[in-house]
C-alpha atoms as a PDB file:
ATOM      1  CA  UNK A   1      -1.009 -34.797  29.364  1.00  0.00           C
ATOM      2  CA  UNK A   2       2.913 -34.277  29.385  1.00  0.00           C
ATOM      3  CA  UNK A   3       3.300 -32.756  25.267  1.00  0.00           C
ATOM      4  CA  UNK A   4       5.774 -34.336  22.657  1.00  0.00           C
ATOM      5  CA  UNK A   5       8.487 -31.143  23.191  1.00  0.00           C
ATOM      6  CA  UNK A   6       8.823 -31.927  26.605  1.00  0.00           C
ATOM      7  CA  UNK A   7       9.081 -35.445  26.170  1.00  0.00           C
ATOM      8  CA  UNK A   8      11.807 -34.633  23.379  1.00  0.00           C
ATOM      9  CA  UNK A   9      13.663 -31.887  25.684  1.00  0.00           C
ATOM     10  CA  UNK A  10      13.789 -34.483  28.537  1.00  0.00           C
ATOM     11  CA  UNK A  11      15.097 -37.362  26.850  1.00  0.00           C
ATOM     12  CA  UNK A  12      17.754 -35.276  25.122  1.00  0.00           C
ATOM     13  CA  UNK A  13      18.578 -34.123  28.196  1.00  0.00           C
ATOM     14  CA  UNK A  14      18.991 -37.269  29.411  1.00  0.00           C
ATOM     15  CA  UNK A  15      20.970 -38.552  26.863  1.00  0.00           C
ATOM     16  CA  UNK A  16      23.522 -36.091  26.902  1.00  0.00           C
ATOM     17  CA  UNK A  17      23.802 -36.242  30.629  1.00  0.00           C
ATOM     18  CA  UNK A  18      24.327 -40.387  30.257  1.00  0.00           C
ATOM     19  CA  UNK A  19      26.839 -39.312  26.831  1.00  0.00           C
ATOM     20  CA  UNK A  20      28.281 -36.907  29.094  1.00  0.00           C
ATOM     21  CA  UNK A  21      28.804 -40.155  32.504  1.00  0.00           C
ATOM     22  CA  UNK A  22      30.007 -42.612  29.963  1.00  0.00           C
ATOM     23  CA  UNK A  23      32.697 -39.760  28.308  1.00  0.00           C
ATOM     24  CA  UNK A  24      34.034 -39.033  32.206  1.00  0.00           C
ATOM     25  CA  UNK A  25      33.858 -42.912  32.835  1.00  0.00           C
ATOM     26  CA  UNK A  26      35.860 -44.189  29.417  1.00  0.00           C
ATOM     27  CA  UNK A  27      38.497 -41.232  29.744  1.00  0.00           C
ATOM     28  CA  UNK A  28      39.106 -41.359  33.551  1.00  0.00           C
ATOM     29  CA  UNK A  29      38.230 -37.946  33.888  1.00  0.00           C
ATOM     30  CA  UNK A  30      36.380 -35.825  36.352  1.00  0.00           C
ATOM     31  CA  UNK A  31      32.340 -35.161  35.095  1.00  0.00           C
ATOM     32  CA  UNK A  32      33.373 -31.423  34.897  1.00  0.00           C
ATOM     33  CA  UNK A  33      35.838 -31.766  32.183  1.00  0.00           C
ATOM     34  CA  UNK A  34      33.734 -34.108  30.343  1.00  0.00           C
ATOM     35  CA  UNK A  35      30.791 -31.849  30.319  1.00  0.00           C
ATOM     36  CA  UNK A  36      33.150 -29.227  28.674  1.00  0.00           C
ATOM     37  CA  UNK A  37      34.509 -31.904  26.096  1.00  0.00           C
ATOM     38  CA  UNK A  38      30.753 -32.748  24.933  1.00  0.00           C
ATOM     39  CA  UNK A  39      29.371 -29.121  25.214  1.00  0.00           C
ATOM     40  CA  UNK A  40      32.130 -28.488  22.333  1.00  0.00           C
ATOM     41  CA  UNK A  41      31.653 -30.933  20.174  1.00  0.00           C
ATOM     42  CA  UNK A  42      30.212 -31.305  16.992  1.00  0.00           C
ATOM     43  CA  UNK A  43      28.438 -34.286  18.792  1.00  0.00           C
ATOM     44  CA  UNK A  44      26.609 -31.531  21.257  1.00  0.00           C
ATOM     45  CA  UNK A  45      25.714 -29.938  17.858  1.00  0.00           C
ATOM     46  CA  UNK A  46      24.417 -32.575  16.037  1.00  0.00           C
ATOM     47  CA  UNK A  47      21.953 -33.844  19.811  1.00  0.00           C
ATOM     48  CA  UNK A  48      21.031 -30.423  19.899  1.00  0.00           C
ATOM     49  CA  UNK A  49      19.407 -29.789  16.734  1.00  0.00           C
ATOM     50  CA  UNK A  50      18.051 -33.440  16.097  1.00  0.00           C
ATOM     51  CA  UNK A  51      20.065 -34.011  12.857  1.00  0.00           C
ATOM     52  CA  UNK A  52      20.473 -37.719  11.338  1.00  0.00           C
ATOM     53  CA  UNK A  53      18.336 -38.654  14.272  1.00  0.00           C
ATOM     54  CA  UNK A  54      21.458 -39.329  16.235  1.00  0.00           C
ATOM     55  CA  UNK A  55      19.053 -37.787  19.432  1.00  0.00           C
ATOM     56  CA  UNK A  56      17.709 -42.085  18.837  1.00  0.00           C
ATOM     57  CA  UNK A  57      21.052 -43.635  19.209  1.00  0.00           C
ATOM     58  CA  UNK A  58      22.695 -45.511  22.343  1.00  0.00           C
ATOM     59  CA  UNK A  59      24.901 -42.916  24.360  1.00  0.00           C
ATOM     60  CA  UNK A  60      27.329 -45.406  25.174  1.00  0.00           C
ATOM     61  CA  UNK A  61      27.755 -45.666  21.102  1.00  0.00           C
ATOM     62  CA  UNK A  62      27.958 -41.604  20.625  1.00  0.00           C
ATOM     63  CA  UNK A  63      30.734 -41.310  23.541  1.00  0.00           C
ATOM     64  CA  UNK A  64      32.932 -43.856  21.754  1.00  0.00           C
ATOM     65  CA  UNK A  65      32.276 -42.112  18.419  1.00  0.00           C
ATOM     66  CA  UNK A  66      32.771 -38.543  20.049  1.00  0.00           C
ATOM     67  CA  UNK A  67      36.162 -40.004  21.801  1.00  0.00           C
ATOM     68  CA  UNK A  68      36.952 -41.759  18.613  1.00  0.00           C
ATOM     69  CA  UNK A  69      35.974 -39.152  15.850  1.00  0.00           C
ATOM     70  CA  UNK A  70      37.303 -35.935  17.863  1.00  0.00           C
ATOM     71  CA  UNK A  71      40.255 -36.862  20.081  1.00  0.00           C
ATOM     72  CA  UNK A  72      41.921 -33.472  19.298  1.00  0.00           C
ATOM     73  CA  UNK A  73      39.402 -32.770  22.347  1.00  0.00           C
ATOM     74  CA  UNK A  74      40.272 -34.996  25.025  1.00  0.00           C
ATOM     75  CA  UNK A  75      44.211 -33.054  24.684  1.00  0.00           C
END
């Protein structure tokens, strides 16, 4: 039986990989440079570490609130 850490890691993985898809789809920009965007952002922080149980929320919902509460990123 598959234990409730690697459940977690997988669906976090996951979800930043879809966060990551929707970021390079809503900005027009290649997957590369949207993986950089999320991997520094307080967004990748915040997934990471499991705080406010954002790790639960839609990632279509975190890439519009990562392109609309950090823009200074997508420069």
């Amino acid at each position: 039986m598959t234990d409730v850490k690697q459940l977690t890691a997988f669906y976090k993985q996951n979800l930043e990989n879809d966060i990551i898809g929707f970021l390079a789809e809503m900005k027009h920009i290649e997957l590369r440079k949207a993986f950089d965007i999320y991997y520094s952002s307080k967004l990748s922080e915040q997934v990471s570490s499991g705080r406010y149980g954002i790790e639960n929320m839609d990632a279509r919902y975190l890439a519009e609130d990562l392109i609309e509460n950090e823009p200074e990123l997508f420069e």
